[in-house]
N, C-alpha and C. Protein backbone atom coordinates (compact mmCIF):
# COMPACT_ATOMS: atom_id res chain seq x y z
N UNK A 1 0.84 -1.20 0.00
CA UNK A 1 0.00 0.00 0.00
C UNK A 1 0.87 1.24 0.00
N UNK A 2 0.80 2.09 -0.72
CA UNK A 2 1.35 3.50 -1.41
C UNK A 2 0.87 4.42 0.04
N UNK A 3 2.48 4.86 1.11
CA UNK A 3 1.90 5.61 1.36
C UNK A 3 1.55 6.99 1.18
N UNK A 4 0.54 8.09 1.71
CA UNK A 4 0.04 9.17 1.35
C UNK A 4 1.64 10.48 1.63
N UNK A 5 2.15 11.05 0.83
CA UNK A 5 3.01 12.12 1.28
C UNK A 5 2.34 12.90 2.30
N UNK A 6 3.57 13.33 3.76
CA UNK A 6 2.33 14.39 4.54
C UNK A 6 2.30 15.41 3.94
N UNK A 7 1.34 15.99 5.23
CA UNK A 7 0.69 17.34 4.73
C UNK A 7 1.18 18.72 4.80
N UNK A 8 1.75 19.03 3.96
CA UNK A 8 2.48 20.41 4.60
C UNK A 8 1.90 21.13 5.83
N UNK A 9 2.49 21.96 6.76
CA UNK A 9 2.21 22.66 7.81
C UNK A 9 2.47 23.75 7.30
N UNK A 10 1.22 24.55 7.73
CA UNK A 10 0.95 26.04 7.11
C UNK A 10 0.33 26.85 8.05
N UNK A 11 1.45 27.52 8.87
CA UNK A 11 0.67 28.43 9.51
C UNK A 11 -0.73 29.58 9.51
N UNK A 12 -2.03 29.61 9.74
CA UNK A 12 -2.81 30.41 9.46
C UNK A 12 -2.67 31.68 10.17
N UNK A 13 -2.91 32.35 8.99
CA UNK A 13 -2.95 33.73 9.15
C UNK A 13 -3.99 34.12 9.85
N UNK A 14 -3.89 35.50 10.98
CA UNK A 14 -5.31 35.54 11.91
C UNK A 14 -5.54 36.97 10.68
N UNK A 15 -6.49 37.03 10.59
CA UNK A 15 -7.29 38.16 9.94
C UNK A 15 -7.44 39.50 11.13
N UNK A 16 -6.47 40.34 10.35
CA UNK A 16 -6.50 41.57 11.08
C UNK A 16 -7.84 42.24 12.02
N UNK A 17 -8.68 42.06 10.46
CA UNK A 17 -10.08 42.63 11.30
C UNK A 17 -10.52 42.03 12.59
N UNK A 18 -10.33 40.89 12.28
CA UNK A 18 -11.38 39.60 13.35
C UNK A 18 -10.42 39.91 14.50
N UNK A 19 -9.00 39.96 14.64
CA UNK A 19 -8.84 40.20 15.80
C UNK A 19 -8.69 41.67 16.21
N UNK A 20 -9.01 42.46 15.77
CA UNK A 20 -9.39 43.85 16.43
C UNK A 20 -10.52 43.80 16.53
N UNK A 21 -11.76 43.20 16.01
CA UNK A 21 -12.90 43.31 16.59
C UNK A 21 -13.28 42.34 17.89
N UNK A 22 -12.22 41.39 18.40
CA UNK A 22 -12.28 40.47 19.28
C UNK A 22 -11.15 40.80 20.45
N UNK A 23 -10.09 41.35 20.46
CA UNK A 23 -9.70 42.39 21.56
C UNK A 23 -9.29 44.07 21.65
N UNK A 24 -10.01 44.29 20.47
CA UNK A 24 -9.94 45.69 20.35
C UNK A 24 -8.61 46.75 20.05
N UNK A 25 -8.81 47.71 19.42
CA UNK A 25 -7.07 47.93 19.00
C UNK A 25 -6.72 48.90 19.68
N UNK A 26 -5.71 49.16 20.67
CA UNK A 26 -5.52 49.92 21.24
C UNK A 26 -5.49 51.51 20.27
N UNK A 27 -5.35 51.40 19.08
CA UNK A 27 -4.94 52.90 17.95
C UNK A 27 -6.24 53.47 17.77
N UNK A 28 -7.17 52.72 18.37
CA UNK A 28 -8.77 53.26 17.76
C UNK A 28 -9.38 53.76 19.03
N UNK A 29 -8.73 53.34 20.20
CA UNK A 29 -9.19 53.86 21.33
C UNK A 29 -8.88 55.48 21.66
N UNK A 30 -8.77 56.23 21.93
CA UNK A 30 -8.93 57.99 22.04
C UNK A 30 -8.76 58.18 23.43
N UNK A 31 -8.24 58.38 24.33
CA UNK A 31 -7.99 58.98 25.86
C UNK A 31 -8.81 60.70 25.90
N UNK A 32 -9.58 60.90 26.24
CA UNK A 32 -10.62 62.14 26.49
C UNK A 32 -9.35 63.06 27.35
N UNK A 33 -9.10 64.31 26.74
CA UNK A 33 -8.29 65.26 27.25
C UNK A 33 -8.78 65.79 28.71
N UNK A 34 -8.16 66.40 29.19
CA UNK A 34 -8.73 67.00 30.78
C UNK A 34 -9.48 68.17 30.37
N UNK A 35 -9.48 68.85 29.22
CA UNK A 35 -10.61 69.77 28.97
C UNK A 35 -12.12 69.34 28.91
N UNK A 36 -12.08 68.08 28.09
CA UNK A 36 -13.17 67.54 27.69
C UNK A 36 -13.71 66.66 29.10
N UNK A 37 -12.90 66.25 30.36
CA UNK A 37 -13.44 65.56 31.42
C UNK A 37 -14.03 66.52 32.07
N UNK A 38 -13.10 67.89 32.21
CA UNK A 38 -13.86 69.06 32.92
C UNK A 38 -15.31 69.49 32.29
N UNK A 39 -15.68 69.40 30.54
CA UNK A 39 -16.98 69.74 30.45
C UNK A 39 -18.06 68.77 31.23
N UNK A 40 -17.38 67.23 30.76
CA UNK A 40 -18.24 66.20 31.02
C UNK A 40 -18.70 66.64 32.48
N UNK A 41 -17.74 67.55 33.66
CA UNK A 41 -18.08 66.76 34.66
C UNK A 41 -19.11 68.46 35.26
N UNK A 42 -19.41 69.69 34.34
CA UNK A 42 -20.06 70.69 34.59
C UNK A 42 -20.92 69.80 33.72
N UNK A 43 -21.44 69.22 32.84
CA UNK A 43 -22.60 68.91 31.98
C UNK A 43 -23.34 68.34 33.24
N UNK A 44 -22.34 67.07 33.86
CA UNK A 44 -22.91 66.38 34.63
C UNK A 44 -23.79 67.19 36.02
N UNK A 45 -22.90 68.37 36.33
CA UNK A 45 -23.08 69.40 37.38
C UNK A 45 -24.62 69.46 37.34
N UNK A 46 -24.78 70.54 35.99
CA UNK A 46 -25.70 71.19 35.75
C UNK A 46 -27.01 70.22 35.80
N UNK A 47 -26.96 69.25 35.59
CA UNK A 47 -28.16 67.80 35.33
C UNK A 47 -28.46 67.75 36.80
N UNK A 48 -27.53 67.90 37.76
CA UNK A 48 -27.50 67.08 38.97
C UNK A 48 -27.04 67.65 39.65
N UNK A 49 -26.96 68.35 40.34
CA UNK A 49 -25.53 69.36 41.43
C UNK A 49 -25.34 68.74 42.67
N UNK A 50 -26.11 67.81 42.83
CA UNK A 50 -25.52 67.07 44.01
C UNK A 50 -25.64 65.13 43.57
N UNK A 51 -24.47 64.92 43.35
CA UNK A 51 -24.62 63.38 42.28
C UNK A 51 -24.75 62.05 43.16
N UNK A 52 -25.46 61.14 42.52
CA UNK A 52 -25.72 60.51 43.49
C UNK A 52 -24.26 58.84 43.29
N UNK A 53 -24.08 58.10 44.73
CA UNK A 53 -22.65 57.52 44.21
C UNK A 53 -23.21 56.31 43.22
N UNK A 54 -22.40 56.12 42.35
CA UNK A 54 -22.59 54.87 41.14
C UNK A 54 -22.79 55.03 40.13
N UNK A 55 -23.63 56.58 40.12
CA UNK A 55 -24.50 56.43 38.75
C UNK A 55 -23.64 57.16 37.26
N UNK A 56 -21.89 57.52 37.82
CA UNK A 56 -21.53 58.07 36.95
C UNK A 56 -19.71 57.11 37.04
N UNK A 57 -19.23 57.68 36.28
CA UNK A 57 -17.75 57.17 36.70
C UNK A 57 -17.29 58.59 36.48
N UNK A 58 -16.27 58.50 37.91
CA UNK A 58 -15.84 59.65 37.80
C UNK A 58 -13.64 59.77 37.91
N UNK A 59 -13.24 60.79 37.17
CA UNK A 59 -11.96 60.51 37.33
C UNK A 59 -11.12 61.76 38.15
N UNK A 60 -9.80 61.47 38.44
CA UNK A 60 -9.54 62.23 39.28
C UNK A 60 -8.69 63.82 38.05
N UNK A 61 -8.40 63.24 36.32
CA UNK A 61 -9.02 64.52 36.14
C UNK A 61 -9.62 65.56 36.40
N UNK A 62 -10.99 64.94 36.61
CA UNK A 62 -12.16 66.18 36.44
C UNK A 62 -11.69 67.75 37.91
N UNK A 63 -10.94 66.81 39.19
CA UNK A 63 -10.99 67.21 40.44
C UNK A 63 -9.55 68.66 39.48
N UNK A 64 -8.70 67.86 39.07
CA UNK A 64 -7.16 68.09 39.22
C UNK A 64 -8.04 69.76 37.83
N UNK A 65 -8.62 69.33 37.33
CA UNK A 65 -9.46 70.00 36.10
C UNK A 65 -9.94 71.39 36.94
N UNK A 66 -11.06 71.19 37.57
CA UNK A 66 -11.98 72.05 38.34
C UNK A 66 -10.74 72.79 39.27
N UNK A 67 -9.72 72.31 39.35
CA UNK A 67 -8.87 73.06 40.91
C UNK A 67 -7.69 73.91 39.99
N UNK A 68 -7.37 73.60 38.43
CA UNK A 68 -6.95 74.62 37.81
C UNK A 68 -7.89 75.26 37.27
N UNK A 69 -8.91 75.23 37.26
CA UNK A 69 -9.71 76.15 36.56
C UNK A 69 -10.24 77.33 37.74
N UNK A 70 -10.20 76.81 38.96
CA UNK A 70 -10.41 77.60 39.84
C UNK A 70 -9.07 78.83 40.46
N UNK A 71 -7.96 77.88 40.06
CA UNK A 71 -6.94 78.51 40.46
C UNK A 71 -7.19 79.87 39.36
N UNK A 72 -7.36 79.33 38.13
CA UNK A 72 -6.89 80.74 37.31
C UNK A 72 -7.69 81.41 37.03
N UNK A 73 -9.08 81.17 37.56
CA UNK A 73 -10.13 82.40 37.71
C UNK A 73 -9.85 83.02 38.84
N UNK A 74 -9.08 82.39 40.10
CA UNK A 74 -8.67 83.26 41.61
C UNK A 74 -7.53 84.29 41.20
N UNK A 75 -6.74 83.65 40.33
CA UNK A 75 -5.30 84.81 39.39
C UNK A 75 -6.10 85.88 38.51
N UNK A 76 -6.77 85.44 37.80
CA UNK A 76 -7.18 86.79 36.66
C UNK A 76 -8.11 87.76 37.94
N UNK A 77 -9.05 87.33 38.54
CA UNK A 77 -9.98 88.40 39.29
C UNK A 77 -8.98 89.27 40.24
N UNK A 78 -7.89 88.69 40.80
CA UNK A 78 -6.64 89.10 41.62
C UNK A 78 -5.68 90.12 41.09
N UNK A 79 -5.77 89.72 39.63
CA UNK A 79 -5.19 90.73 38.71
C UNK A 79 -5.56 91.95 38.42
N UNK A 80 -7.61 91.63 38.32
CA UNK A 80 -8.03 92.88 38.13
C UNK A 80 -7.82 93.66 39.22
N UNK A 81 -8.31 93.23 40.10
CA UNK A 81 -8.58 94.34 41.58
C UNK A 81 -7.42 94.61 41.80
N UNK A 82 -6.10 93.85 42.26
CA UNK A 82 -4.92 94.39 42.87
C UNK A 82 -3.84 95.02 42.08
N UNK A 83 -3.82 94.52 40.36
CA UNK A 83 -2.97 94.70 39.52
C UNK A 83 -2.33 93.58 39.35
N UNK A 84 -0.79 93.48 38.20
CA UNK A 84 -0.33 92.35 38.09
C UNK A 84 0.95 92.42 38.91
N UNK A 85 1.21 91.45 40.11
CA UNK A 85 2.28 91.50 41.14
C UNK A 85 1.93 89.63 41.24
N UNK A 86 2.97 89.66 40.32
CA UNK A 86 3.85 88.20 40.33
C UNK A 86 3.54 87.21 41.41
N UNK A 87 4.33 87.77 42.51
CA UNK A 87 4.03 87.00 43.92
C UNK A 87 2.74 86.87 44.39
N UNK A 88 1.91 88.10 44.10
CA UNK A 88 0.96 88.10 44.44
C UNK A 88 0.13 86.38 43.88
N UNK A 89 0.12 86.90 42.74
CA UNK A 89 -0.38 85.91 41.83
C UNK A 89 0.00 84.91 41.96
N UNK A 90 1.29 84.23 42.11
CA UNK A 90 1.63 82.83 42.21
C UNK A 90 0.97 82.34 43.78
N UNK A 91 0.78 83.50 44.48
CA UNK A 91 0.76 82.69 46.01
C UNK A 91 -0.75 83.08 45.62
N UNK A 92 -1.37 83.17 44.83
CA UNK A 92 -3.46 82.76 44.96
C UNK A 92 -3.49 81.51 44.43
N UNK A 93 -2.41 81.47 43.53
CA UNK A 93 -2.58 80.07 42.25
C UNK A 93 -2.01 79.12 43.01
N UNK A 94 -1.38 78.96 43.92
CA UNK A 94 -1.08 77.39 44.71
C UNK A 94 -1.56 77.48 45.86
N UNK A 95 -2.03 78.89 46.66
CA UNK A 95 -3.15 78.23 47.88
C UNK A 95 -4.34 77.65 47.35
N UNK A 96 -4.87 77.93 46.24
CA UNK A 96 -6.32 77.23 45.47
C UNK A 96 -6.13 75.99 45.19
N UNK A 97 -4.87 75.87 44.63
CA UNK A 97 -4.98 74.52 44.00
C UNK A 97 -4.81 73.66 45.59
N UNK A 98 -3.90 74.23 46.06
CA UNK A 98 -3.39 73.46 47.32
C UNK A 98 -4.51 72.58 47.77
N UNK A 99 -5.76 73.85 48.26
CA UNK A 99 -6.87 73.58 48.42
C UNK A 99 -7.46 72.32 48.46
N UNK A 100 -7.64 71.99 46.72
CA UNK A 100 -8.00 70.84 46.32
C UNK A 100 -7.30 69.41 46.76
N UNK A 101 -6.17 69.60 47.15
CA UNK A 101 -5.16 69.25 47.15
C UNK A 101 -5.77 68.55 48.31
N UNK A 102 -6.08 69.44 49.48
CA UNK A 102 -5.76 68.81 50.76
C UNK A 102 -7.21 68.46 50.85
N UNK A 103 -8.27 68.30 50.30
CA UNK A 103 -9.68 67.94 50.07
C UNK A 103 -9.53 66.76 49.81
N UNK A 104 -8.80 66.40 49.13
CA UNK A 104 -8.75 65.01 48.06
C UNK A 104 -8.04 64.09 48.90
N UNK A 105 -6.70 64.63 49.18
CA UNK A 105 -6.11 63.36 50.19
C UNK A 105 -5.98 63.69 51.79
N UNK A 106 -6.22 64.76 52.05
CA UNK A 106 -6.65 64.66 53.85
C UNK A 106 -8.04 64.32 54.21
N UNK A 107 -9.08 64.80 53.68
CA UNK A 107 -10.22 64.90 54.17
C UNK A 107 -10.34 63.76 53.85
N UNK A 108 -10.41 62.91 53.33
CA UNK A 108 -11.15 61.36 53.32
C UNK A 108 -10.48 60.86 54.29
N UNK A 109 -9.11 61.21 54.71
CA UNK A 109 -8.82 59.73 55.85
C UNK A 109 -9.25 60.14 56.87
N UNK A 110 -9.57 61.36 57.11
CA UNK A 110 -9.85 62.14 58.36
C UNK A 110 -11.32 61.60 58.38
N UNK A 111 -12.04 61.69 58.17
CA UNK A 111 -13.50 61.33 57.76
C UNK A 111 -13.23 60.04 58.05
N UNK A 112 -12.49 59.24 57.38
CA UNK A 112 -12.62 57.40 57.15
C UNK A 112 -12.54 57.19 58.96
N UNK A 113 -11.07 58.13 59.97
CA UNK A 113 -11.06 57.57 60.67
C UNK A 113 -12.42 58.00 61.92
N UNK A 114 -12.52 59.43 61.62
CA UNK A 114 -14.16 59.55 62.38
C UNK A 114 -14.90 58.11 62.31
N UNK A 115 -15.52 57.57 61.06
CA UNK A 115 -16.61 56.98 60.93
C UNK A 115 -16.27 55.38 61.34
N UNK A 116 -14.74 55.29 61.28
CA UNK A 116 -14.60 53.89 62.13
C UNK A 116 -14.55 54.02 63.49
N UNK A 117 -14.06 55.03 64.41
CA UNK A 117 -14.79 54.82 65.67
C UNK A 117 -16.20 54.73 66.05
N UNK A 118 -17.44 55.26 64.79
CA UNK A 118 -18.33 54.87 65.51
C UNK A 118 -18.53 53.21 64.51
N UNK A 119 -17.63 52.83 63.84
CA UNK A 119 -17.94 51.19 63.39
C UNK A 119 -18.93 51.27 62.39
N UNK A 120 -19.20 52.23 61.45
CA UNK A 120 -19.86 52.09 60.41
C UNK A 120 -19.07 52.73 59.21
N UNK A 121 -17.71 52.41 59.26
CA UNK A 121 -17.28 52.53 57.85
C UNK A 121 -17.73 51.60 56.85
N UNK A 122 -18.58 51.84 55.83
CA UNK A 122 -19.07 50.84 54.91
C UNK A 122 -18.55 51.69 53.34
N UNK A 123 -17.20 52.61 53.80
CA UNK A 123 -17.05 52.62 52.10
C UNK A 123 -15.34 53.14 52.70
N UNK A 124 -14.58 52.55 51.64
CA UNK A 124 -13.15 52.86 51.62
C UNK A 124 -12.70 54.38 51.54
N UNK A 125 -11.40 54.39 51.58
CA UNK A 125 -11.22 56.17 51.66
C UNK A 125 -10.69 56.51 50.13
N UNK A 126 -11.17 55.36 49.11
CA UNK A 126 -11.05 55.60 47.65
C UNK A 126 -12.60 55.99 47.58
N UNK A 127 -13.48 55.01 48.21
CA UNK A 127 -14.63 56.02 48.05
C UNK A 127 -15.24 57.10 48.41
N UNK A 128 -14.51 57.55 49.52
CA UNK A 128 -14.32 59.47 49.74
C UNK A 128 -14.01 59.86 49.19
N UNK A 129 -12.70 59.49 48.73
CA UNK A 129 -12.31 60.60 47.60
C UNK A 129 -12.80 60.65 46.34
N UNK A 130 -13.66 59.86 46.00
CA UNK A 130 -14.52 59.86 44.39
C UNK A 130 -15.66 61.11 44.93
N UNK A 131 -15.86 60.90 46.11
CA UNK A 131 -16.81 62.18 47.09
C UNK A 131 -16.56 63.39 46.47
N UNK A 132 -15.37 63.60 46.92
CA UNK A 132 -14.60 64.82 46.87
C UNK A 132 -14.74 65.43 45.08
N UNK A 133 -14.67 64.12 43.83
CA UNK A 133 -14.78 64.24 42.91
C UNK A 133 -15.86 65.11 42.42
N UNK A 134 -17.18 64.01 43.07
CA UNK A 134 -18.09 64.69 42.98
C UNK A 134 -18.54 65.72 43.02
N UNK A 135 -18.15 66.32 44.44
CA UNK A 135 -18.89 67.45 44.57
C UNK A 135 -17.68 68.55 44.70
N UNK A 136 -16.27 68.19 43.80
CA UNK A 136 -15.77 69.41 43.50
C UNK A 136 -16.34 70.95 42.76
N UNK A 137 -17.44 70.41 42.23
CA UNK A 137 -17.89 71.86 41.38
C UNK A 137 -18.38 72.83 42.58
N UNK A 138 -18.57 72.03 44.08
CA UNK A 138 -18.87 72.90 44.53
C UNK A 138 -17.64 73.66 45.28
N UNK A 139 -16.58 72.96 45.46
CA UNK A 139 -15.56 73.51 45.81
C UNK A 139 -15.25 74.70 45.16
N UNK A 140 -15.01 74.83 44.09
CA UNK A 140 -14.96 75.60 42.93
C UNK A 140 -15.82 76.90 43.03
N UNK A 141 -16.78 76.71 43.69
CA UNK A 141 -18.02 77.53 43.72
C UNK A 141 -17.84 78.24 45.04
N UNK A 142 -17.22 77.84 46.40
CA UNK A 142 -16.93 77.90 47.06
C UNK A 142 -15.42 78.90 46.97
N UNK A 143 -14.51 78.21 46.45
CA UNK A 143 -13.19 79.47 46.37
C UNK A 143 -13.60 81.10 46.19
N UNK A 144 -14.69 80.93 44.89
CA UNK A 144 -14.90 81.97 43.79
C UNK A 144 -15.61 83.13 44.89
N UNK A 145 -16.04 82.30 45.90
CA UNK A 145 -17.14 83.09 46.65
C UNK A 145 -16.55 84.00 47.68
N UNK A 146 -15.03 83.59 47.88
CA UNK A 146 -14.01 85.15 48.57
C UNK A 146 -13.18 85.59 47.54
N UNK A 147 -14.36 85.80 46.09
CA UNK A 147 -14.46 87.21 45.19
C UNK A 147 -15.49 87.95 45.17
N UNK A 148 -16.73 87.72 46.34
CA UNK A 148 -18.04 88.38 46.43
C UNK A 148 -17.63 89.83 47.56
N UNK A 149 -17.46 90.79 47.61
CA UNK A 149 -16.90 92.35 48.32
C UNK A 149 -18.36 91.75 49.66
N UNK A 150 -19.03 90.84 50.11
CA UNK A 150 -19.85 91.08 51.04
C UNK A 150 -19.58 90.74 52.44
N UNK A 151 -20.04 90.96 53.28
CA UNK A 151 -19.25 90.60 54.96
C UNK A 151 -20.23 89.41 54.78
N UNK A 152 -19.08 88.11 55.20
CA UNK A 152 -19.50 86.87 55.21
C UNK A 152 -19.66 86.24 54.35
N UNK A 153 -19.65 86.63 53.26
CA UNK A 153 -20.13 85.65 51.78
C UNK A 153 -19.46 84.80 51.74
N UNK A 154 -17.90 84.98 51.95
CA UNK A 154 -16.71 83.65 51.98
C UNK A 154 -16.85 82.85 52.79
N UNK A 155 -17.69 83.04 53.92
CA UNK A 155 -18.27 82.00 55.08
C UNK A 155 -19.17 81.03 54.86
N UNK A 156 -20.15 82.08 54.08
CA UNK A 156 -21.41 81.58 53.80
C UNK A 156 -21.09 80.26 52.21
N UNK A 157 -20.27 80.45 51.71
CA UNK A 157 -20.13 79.89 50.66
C UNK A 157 -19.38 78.06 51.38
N UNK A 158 -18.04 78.27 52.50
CA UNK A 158 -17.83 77.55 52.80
C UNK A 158 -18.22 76.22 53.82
N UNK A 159 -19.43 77.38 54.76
CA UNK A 159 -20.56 76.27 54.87
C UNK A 159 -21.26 75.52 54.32
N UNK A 160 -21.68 76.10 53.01
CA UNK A 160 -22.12 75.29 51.76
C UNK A 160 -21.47 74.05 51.55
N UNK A 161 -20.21 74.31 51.07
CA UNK A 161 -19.66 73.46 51.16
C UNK A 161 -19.46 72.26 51.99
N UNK A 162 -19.18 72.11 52.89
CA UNK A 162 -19.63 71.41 54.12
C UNK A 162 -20.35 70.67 54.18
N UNK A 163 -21.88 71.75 54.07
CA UNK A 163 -23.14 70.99 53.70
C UNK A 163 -22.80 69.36 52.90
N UNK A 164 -22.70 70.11 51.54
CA UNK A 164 -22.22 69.94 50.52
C UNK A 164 -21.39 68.28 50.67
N UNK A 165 -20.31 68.47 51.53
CA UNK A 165 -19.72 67.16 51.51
C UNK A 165 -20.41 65.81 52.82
N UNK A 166 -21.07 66.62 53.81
CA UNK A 166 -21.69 66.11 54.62
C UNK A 166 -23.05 65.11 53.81
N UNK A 167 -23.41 65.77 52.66
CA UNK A 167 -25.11 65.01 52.60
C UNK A 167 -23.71 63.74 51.57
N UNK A 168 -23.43 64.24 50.59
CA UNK A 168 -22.33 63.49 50.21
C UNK A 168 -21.69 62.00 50.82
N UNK A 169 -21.32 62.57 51.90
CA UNK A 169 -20.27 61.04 52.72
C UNK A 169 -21.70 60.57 53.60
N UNK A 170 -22.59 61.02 53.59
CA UNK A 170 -23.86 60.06 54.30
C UNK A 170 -24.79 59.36 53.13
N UNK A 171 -24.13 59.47 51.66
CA UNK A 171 -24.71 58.43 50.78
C UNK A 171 -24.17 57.79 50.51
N UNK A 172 -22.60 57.94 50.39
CA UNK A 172 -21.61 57.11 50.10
C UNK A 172 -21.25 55.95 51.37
N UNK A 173 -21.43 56.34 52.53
CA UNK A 173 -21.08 55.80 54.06
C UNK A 173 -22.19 54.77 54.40
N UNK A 174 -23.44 55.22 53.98
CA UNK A 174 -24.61 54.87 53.95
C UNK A 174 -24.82 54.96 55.63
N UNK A 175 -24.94 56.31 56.43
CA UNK A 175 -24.91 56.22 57.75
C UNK A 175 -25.81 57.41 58.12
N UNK A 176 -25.73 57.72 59.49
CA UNK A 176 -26.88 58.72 59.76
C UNK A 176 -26.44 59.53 59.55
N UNK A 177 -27.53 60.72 60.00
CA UNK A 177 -26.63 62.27 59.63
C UNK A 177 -26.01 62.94 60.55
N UNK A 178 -26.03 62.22 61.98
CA UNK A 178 -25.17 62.80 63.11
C UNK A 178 -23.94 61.94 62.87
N UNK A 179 -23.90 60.86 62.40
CA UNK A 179 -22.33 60.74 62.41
C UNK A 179 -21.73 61.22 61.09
N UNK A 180 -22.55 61.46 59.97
CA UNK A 180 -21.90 61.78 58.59
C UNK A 180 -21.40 63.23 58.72
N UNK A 181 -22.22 64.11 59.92
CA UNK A 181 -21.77 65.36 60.51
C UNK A 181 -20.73 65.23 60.91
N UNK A 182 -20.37 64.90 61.89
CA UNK A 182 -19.74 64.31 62.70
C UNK A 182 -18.19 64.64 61.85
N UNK A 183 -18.28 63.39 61.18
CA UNK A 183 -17.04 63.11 59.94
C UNK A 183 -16.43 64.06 59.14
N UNK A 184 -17.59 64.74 58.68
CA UNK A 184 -17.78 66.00 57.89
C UNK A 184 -16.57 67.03 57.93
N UNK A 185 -16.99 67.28 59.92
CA UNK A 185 -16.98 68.53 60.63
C UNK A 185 -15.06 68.36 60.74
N UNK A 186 -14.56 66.96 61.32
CA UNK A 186 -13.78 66.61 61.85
C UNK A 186 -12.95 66.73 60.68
N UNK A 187 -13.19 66.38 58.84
CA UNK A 187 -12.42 66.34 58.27
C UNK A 187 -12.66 67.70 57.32
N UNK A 188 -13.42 68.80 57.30
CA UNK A 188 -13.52 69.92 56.90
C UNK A 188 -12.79 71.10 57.52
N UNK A 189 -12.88 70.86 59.11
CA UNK A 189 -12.17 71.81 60.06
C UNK A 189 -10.87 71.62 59.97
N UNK A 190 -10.27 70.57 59.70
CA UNK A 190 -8.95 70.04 59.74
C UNK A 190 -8.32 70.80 58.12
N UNK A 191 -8.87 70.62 57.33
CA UNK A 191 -8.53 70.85 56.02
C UNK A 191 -8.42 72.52 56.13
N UNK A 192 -9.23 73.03 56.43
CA UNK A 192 -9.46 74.69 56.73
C UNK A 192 -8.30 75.11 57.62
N UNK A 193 -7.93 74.63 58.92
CA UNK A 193 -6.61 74.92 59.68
C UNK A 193 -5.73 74.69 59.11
N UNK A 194 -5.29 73.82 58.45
CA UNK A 194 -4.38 73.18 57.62
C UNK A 194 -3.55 74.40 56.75
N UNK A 195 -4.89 74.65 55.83
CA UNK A 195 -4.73 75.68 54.93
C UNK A 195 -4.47 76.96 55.40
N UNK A 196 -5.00 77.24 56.19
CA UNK A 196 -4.46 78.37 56.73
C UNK A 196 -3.33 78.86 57.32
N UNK A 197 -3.27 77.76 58.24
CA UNK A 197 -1.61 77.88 58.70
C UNK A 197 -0.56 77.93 57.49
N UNK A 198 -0.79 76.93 56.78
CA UNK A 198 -0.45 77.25 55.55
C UNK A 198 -0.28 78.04 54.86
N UNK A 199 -1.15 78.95 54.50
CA UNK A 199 -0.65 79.75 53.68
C UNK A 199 -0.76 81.69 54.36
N UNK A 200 -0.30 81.00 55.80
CA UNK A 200 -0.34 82.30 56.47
C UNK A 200 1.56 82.31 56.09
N UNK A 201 2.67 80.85 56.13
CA UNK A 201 4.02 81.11 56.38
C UNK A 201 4.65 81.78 55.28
């Protein structure tokens, strides 16, 4: 019996398309600039001004976004009223940002550790700080507001705020509102001394 010659071995070719439509091509994917996260995250504002947690994804863009955009509306209004003095200007543009700064990574652990002495931490201090994400527009809203000439307005704006992060870490915490106060108070007051001492040296 004649046997059969084998069969050549022939590597198959994968078809370009089929495998970019089966793990996707990294060249077609687009990274959204920090301009375009900052609209997304005023579009989102304006829909919602106080957001509720889950229903969005949020990045730490949008925060780093909103805290230069705040910085350089605190420089140009600084410019008008006082004139242009350099120092002046650089020291509005990094106590603002600072600001954000110490919102984002003090105030959540400060808060995290309030809410574990009373034993109802039910969200990590990554999920404070998506908090902080959130309701940066009001931060923002809050800086702008010691550019109002009124006795107290800069007070009145930063209680807001407060507010603001208090109803915040009692949806995210899922806890009452005397301890989400509580948390609030402990990691808002801290952030405010902070800053101040700060940018009194």
């Amino acid at each position: 019996m004649q046997q059969k010659p084998p069969i050549p071995f022939r590597p198959r070719k994968r078809s370009p398309n089929r495998s970019s439509r089966r793990s996707g091509s990294p060249k077609s994917v687009r990274r959204p600039s920090e301009t375009e996260d900052v609209v997304e995250y005023w579009t989102r504002f304006i829909r919602q001004p106080i957001p509720k947690p889950g229903k969005f994804y949020w990045t730490e863009r949008m925060l780093w976004g909103n805290a230069l955009l705040a910085a350089l509306v605190m420089v140009v209004a600084t410019a008008v009223v006082s004139g242009f003095a350099p120092m002046l200007l650089l020291t509005r543009f990094i106590n603002t940002f600072f600001l954000f700064f110490l919102f984002y990574y003090a105030y959540p652990w400060i808060a995290a550790w309030v809410l574990q002495k009373f034993h109802v931490l039910r969200a990590s201090v990554d999920d404070l700080k998506t908090g902080i994400i959130m309701g940066s527009g009001w931060l923002v809203i809050a800086t702008w507001g010691q550019l109002i000439p009124l006795p107290f307005a800069a007070d009145v704006f930063w209680l807001l705020w407060a507010v603001i992060l208090a109803i915040l870490l009692k949806r995210i915490a899922r806890t009452t509102w005397t301890t989400a106060g509580l948390a609030t108070g402990a990691g808002w007051l801290s952030v405010m001394i902070i800053n101040l001492i700060l940018s009194t040296l």
